[in-house]
Protein backbone atom coordinates (compact mmCIF):
# COMPACT_ATOMS: atom_id res chain seq x y z
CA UNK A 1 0.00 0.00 0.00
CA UNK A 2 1.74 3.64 -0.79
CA UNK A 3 1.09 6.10 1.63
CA UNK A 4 -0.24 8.44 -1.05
CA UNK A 5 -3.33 6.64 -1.40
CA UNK A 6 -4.18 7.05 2.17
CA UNK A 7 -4.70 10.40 0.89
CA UNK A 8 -8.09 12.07 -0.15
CA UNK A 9 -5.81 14.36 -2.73
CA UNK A 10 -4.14 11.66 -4.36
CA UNK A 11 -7.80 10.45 -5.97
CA UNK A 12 -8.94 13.96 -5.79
CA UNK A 13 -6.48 15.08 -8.51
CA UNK A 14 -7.25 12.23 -10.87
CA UNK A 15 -11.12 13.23 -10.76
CA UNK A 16 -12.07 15.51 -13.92
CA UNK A 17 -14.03 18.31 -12.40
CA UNK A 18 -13.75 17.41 -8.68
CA UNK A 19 -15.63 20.70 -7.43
CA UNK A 20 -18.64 20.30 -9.45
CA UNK A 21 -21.76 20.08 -8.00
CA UNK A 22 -23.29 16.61 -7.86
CA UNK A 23 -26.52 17.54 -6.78
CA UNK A 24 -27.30 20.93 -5.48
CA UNK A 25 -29.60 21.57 -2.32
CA UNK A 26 -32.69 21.48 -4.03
CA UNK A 27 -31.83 18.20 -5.59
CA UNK A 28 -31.31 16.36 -2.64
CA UNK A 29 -34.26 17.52 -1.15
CA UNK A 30 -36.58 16.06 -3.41
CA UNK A 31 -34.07 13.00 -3.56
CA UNK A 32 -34.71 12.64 0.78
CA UNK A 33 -38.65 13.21 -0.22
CA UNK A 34 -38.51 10.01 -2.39
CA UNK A 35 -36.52 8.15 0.21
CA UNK A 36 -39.29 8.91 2.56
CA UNK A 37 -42.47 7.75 0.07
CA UNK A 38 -40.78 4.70 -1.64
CA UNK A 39 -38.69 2.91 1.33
CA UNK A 40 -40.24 1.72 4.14
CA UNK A 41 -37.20 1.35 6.42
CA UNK A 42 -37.36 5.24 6.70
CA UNK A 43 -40.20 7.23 8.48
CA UNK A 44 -42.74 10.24 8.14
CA UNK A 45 -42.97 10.60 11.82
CA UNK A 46 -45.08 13.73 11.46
CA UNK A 47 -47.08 12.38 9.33
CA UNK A 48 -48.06 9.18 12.30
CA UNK A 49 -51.36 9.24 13.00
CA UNK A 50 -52.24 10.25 16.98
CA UNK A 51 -53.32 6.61 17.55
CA UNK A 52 -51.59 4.12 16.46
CA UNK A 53 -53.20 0.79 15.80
CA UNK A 54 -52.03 -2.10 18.22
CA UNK A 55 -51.41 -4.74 15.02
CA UNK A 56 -49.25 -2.02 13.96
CA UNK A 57 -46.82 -1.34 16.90
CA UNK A 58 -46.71 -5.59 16.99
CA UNK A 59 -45.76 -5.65 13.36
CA UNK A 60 -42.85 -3.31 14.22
CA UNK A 61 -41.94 -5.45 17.26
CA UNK A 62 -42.20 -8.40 16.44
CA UNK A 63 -40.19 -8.04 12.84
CA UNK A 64 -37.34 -6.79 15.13
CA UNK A 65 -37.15 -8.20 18.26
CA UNK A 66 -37.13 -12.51 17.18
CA UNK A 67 -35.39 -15.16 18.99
CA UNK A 68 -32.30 -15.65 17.17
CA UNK A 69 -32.18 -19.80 15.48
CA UNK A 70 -28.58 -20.62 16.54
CA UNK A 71 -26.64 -20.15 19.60
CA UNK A 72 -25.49 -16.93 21.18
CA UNK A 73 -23.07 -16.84 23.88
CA UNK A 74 -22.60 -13.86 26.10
CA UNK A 75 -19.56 -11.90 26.89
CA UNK A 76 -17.65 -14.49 29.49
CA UNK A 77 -18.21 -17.06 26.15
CA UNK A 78 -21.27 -19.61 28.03
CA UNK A 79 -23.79 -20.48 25.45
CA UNK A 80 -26.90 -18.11 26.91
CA UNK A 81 -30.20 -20.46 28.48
CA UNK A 82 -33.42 -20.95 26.91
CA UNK A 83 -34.50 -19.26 29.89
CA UNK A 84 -32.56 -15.54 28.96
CA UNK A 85 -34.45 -15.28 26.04
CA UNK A 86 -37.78 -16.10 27.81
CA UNK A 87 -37.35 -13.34 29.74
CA UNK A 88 -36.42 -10.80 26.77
CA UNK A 89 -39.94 -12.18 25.47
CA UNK A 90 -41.64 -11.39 28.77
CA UNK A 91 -40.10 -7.52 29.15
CA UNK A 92 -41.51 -7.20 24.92
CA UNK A 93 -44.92 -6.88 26.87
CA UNK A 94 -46.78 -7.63 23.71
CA UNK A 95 -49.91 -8.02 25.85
CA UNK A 96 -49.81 -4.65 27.25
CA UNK A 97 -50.00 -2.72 23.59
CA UNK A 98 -53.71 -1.07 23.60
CA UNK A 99 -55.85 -1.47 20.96
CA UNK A 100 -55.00 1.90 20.01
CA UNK A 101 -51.74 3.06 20.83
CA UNK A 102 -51.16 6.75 22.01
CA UNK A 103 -48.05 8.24 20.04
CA UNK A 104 -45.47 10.41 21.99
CA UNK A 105 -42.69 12.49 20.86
CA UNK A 106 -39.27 12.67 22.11
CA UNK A 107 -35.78 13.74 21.66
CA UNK A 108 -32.72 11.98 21.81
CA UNK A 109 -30.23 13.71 24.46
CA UNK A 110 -27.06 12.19 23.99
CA UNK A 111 -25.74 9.07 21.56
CA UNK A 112 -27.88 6.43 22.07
CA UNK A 113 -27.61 2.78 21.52
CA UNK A 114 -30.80 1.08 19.73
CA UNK A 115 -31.21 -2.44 20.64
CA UNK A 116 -32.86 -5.80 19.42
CA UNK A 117 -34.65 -6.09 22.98
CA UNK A 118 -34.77 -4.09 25.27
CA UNK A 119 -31.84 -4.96 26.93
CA UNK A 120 -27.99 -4.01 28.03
CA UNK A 121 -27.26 -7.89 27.27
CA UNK A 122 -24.28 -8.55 24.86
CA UNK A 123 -24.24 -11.70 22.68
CA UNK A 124 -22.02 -13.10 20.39
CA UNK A 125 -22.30 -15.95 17.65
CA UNK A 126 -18.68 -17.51 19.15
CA UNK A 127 -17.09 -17.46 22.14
CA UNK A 128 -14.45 -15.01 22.71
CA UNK A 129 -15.76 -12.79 19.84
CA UNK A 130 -17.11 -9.86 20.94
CA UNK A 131 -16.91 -7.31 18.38
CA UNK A 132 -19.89 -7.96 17.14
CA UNK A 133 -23.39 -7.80 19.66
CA UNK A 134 -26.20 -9.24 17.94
CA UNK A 135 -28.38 -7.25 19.88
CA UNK A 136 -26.76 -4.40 18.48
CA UNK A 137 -28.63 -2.84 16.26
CA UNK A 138 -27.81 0.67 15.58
CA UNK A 139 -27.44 4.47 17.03
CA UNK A 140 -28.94 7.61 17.57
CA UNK A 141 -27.26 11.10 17.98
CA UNK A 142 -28.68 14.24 20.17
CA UNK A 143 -31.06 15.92 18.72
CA UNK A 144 -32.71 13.06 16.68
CA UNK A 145 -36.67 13.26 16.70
CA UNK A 146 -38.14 9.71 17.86
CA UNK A 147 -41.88 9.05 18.10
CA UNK A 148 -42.65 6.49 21.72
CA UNK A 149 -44.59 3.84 20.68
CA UNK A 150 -44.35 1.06 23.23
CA UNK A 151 -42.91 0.73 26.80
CA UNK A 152 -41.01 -2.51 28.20
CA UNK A 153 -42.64 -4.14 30.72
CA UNK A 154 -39.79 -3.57 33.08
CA UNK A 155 -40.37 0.38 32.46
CA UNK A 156 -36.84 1.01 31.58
CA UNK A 157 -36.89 1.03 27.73
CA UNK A 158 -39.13 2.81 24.84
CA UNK A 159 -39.73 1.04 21.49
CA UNK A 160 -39.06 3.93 19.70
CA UNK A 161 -39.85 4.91 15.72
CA UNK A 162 -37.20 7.35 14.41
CA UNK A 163 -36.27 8.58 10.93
CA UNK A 164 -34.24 6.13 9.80
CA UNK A 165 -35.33 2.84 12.21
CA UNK A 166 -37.41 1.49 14.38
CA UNK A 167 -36.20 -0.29 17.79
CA UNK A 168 -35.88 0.09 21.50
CA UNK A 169 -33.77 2.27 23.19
CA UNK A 170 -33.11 3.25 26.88
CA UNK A 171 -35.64 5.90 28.21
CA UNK A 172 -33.04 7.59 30.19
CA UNK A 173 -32.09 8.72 26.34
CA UNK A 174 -34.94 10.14 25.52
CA UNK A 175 -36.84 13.62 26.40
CA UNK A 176 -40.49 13.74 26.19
CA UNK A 177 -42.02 17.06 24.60
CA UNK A 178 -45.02 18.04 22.25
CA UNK A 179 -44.77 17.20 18.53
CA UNK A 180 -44.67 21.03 18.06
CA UNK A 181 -41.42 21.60 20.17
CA UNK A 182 -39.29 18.39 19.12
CA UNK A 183 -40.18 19.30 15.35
CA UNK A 184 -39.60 23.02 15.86
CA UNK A 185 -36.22 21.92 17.05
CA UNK A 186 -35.27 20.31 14.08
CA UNK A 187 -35.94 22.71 12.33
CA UNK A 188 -34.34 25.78 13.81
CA UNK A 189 -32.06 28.62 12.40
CA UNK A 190 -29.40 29.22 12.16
CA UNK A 191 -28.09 25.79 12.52
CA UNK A 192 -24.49 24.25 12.58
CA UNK A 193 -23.28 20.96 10.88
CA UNK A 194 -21.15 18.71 11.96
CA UNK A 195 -18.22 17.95 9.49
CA UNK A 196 -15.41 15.94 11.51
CA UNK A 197 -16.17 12.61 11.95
CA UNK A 198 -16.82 13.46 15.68
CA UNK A 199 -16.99 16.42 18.16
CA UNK A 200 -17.61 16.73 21.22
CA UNK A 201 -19.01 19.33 23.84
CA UNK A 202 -16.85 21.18 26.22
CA UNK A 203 -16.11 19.64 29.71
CA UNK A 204 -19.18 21.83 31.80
CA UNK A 205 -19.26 20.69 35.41
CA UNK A 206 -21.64 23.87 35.65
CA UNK A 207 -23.78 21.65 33.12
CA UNK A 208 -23.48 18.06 33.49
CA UNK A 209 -26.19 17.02 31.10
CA UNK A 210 -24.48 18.91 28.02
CA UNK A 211 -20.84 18.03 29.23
CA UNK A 212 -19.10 15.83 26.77
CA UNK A 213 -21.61 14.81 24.55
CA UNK A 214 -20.62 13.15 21.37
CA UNK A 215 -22.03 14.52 17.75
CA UNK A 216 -21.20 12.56 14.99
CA UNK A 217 -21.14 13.81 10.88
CA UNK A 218 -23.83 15.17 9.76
CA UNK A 219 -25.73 15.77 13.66
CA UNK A 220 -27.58 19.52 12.94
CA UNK A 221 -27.80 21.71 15.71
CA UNK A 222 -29.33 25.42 16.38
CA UNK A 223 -26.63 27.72 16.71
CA UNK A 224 -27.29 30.69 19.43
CA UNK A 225 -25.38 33.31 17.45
CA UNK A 226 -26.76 35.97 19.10
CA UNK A 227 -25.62 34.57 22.32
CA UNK A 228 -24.45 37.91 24.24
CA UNK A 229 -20.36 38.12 24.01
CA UNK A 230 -20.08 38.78 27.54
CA UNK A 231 -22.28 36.15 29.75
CA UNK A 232 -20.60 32.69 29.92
CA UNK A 233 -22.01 29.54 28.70
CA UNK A 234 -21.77 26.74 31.45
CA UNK A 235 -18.43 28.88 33.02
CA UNK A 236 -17.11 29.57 30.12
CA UNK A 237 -16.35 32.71 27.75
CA UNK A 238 -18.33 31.87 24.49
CA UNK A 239 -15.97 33.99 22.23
CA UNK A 240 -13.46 30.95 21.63
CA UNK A 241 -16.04 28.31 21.04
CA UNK A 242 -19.22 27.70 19.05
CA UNK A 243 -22.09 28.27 21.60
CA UNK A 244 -25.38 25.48 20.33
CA UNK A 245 -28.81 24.58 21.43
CA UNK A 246 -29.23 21.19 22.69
CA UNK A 247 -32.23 19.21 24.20
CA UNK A 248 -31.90 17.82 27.36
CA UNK A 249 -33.99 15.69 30.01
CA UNK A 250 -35.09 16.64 33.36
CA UNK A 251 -35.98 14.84 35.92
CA UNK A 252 -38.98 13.63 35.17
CA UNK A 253 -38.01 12.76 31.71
CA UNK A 254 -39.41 16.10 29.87
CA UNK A 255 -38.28 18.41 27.14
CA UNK A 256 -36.16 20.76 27.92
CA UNK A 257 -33.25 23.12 26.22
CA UNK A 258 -29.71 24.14 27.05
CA UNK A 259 -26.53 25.68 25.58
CA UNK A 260 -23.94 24.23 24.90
CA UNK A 261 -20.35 25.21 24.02
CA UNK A 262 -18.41 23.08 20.89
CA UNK A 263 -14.70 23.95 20.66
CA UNK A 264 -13.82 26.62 18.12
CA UNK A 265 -12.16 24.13 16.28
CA UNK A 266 -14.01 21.66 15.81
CA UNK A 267 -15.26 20.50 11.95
CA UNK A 268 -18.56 22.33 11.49
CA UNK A 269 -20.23 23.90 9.25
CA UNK A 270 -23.21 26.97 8.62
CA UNK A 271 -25.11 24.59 6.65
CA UNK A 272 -24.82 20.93 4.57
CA UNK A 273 -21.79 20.89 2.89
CA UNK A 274 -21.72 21.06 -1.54
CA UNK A 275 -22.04 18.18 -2.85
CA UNK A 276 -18.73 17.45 -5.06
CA UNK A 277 -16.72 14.17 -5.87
CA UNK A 278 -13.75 16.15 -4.07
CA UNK A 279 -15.88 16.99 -1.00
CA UNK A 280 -16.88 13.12 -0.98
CA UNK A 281 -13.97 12.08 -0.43
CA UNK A 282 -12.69 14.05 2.02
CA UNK A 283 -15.60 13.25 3.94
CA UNK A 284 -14.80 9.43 3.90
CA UNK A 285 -11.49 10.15 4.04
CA UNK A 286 -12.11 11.74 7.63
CA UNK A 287 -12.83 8.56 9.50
CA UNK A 288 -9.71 6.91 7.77
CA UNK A 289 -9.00 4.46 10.70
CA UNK A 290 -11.08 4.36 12.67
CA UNK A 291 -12.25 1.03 14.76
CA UNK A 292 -14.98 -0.79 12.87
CA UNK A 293 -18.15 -0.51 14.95
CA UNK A 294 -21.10 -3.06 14.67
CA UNK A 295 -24.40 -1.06 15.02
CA UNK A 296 -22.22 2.09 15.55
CA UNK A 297 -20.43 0.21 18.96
CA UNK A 298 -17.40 1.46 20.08
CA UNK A 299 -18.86 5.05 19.47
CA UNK A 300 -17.89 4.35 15.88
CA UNK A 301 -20.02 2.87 12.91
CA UNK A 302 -20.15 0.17 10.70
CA UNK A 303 -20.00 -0.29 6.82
CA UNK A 304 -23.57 1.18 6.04
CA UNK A 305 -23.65 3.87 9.19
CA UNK A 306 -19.99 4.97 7.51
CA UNK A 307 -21.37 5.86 4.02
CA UNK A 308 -24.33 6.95 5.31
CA UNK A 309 -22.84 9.10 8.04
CA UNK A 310 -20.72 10.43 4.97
CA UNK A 311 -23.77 11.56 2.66
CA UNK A 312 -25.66 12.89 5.40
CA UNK A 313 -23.05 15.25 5.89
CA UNK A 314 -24.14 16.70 2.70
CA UNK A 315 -27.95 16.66 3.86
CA UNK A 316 -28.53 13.03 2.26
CA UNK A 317 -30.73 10.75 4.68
CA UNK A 318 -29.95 7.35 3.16
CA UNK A 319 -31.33 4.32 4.98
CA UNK A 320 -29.15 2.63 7.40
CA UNK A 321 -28.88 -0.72 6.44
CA UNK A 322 -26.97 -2.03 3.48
CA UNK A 323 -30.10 -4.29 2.26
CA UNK A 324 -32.82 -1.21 2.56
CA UNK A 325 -29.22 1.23 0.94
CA UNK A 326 -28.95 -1.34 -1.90
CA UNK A 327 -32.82 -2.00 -2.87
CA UNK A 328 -33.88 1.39 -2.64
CA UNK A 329 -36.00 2.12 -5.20
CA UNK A 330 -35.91 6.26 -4.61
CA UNK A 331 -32.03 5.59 -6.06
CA UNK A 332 -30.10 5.22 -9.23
CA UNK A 333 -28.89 1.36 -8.72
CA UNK A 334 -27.23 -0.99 -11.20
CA UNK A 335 -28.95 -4.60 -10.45
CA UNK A 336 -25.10 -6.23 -10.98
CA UNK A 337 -26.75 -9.65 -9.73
CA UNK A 338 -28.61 -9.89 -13.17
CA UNK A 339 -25.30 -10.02 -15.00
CA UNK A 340 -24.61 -13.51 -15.89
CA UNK A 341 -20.71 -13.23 -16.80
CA UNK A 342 -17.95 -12.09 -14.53
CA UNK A 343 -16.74 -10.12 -17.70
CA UNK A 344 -20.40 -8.30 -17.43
CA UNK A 345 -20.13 -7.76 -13.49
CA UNK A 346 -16.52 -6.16 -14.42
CA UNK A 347 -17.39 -3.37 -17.30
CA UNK A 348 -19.79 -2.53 -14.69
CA UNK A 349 -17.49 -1.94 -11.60
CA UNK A 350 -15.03 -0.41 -14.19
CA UNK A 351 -17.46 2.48 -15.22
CA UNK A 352 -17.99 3.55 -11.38
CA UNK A 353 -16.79 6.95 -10.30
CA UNK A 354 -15.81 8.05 -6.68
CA UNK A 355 -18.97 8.16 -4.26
CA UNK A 356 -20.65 5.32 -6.14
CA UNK A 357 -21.38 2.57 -3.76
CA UNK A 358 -20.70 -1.56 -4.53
CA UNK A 359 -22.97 -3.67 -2.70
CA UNK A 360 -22.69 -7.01 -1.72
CA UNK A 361 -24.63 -9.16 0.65
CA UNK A 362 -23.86 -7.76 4.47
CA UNK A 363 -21.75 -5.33 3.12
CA UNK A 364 -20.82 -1.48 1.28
CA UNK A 365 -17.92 0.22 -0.23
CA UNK A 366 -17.46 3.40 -1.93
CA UNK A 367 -15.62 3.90 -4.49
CA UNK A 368 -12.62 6.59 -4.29
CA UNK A 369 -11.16 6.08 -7.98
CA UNK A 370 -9.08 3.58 -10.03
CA UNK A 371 -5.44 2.85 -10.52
CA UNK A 372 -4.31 0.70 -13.52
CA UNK A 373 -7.83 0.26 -14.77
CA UNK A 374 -8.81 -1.53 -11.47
CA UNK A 375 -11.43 0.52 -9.10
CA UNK A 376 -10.27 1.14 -5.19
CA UNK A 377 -12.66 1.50 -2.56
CA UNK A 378 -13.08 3.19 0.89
CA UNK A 379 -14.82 1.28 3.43
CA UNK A 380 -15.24 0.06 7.09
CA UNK A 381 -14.87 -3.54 7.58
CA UNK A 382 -14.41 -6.23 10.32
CA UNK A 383 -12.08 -8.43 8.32
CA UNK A 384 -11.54 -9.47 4.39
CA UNK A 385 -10.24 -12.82 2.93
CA UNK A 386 -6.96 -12.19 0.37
CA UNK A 387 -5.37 -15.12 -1.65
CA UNK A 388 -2.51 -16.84 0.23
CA UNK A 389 0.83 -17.63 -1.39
CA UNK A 390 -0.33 -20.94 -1.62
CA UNK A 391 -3.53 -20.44 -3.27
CA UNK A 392 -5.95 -20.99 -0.38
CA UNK A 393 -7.90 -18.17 0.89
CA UNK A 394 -5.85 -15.87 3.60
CA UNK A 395 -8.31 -13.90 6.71
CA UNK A 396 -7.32 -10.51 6.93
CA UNK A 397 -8.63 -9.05 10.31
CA UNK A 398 -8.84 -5.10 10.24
CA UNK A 399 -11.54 -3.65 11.89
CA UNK A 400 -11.51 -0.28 10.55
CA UNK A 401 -12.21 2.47 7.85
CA UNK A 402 -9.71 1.11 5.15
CA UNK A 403 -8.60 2.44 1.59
CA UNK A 404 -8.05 -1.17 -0.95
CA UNK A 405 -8.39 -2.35 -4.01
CA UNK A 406 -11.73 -4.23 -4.86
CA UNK A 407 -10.96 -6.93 -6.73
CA UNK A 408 -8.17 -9.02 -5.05
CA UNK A 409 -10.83 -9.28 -2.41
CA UNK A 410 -12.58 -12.88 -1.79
CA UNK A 411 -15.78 -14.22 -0.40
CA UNK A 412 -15.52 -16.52 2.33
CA UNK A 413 -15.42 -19.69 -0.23
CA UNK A 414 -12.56 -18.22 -1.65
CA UNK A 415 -13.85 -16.94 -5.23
CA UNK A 416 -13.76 -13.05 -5.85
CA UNK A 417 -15.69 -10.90 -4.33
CA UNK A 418 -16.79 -9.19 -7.76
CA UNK A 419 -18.90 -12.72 -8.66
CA UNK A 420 -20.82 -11.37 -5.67
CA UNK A 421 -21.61 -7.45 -6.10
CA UNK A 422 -25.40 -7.03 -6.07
CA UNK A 423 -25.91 -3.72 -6.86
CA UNK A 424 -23.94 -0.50 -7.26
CA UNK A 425 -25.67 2.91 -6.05
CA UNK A 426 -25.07 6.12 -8.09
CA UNK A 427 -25.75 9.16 -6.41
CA UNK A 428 -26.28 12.32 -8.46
CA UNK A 429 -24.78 10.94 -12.78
């Protein structure tokens, strides 16, 4: 690997017109609009009716939260009783959802692990591997809308709706509030946007609820620019920070707002960045190795939370999964796994351009450009399989956002990875 491909410049100058607009505001509005009406893993939540029907909250339950088929074992690596998953099946409360189901609103106060059950349980396929919690499902970031629609029996956890997923989450997360005030807040101006792959709030002992909170790309917040120059924020002067509005929880578990200081130097921006091929990569480029993150663990991400994490930094809400990314009908795809020859699957991956994404089952890459006619690819990934000197297949273990090529790359029965590309994702031709 040369060291200048580990650099977003290197592919940058081989792109012709790297600073032209891909799709301009306007664009990806409508684009998000279509997400919303054509795939159902994202949600309307203003549009939810006031009473939900029960068959309906079930539906979303029950499609989640299933007893997994093979063994799990938890983190000390004993295979996990009959008798643990019984009781996940008892705190579902399933028999407490009302015919018609009252819908609350909420916002999320600080990163926020969404679970299979509502539980802090870890499990893992194999013993001694425990990168990977199959209970882990996903995150949420401060400030995301959420719509309450079922409480676990145990009162500690809310099956929550939110933009981009449906599953439970710990209350202690979430502040109740109107519709009108958790929607106003999204929607507030003048707004910052995070553009590092993380920041995080200023140490406030004054304010221990907005202390060290974590925003990851793409998080919006209101911005309190006319915050007076000489009255602190939580102790401190506001002049060599970025002073934001942020919702927190009191305690009683209600709605309320504070400021909140960001250091002046952290990556943000006065609204979603442009849209370019250069920008692109210099987004992706950003998280450049860091630890892998199953269902954004670790305080990281994963494959599909990376790419998505990466458009939504331009004010693109793709869906989080890699299935939902890659069927998406709302976006321009390539069905690859309708190509019958490996010479057809390879024209295709040869005409991609950087941002494109190459799907294949469980997993995403973009791609940043090619070198010698062969396409290279940013992505985050647990481990890949290489060919070994003596022709077997060779497991690479890596566990982070990694620049390679695509094609030496194998499946797990050792042929190439390109017989297995589904579909490829074009955003903004």
């Amino acid at each position: 690997m040369q060291a200048a491909r580990l650099d977003p410049d290197y592919w940058i100058r081989r792109l012709d017109q790297p600073d032209r607009i891909v799709l301009d505001a306007a664009a990806i509005r409508r684009l998000n609009a279509s997400l919303v009406a054509e795939e159902p893993s994202l949600h309307d939540l203003e549009s939810l009716p006031a009473l939900l029907p029960a068959g309906q909250v079930r539906s979303w339950i029950e499609a989640l939260s299933v007893e997994p088929t093979r063994q799990l074992h938890g983190v000390d690596g004993h295979a996990l009783p009959r008798q643990a998953f019984e009781r996940l099946r008892e705190n579902l409360a399933l028999d407490a959802i009302p015919e018609r189901q009252p819908v609350r609103y909420g916002l999320v106060v600080r990163r926020a692990d969404l679970r299979t059950f509502p539980t802090r349980l870890r499990v893992f396929r194999e013993p001694g591997d425990t990168d990977i919690d199959r209970f882990q499902e996903s995150a949420l970031f401060p400030g995301t809308p959420v719509a309450i629609t079922h409480e676990s029996r145990d009162g500690d956890w809310f099956f929550v709706v939110a933009p981009n997923y449906a599953a439970w989450i710990e209350q202690r997360h979430v502040a109740l509030g109107s519709k009108r005030d958790v929607f106003d807040y999204t929607r507030r101006k003048p707004f910052r946007v995070v553009t590092d792959p993380t920041v995080r709030t200023v140490h406030a002992p004054e304010a221990p609820r907005v202390s060290g909170l974590q925003l990851d790309m793409g998080v919006r917040v209101p911005a309190l620019d006319r915050w007076p120059a000489d009255q602190p924020v939580n102790g401190q002067h506001p002049g060599f920070g970025h002073a934001v509005q942020l919702p927190v929880r009191s305690e009683s578990g209600l709605l309320e707002f504070s400021p909140a200081l960001l250091p002046r130097r952290a990556g943000l921006a006065d609204d979603y960045l442009s849209l370019t091929r250069a920008n692109l990569l210099r987004q992706a480029f950003n998280f450049l190795g860091e630890r892998y993150g199953w269902g954004h663990a670790y305080d990281a991400r994963d494959c599909s939370g990376f790419v998505a994490e990466v458009y939504r930094s331009f004010g693109l809400q793709l869906p989080r999964n890699t299935g939902d990314q890659s069927r998406s009908k709302a976006l321009d795809r390539i069905d690859v796994s309708a190509l019958d020859s490996r010479g057809e699957r390879r024209a295709v991956v040869d005409g991609t351009a950087a941002g494109d994404l190459v799907y294949i089952p469980g997993h995403v890459m973009m791609v940043v450009g090619h070198v010698g006619g062969e396409p290279w690819v940013i992505h985050d990934i647990h481990g890949m399989n290489l060919r070994a000197a003596d022709g077997g297949t060779r497991r690479v273990v890596l566990n982070a956002v990694v620049v390679t090529p695509l094609l030496p790359m194998l499946a797990d029965d050792g042929t190439p990875i390109l017989d297995h590309v589904t579909t490829i994702v074009r955003i903004g031709r």
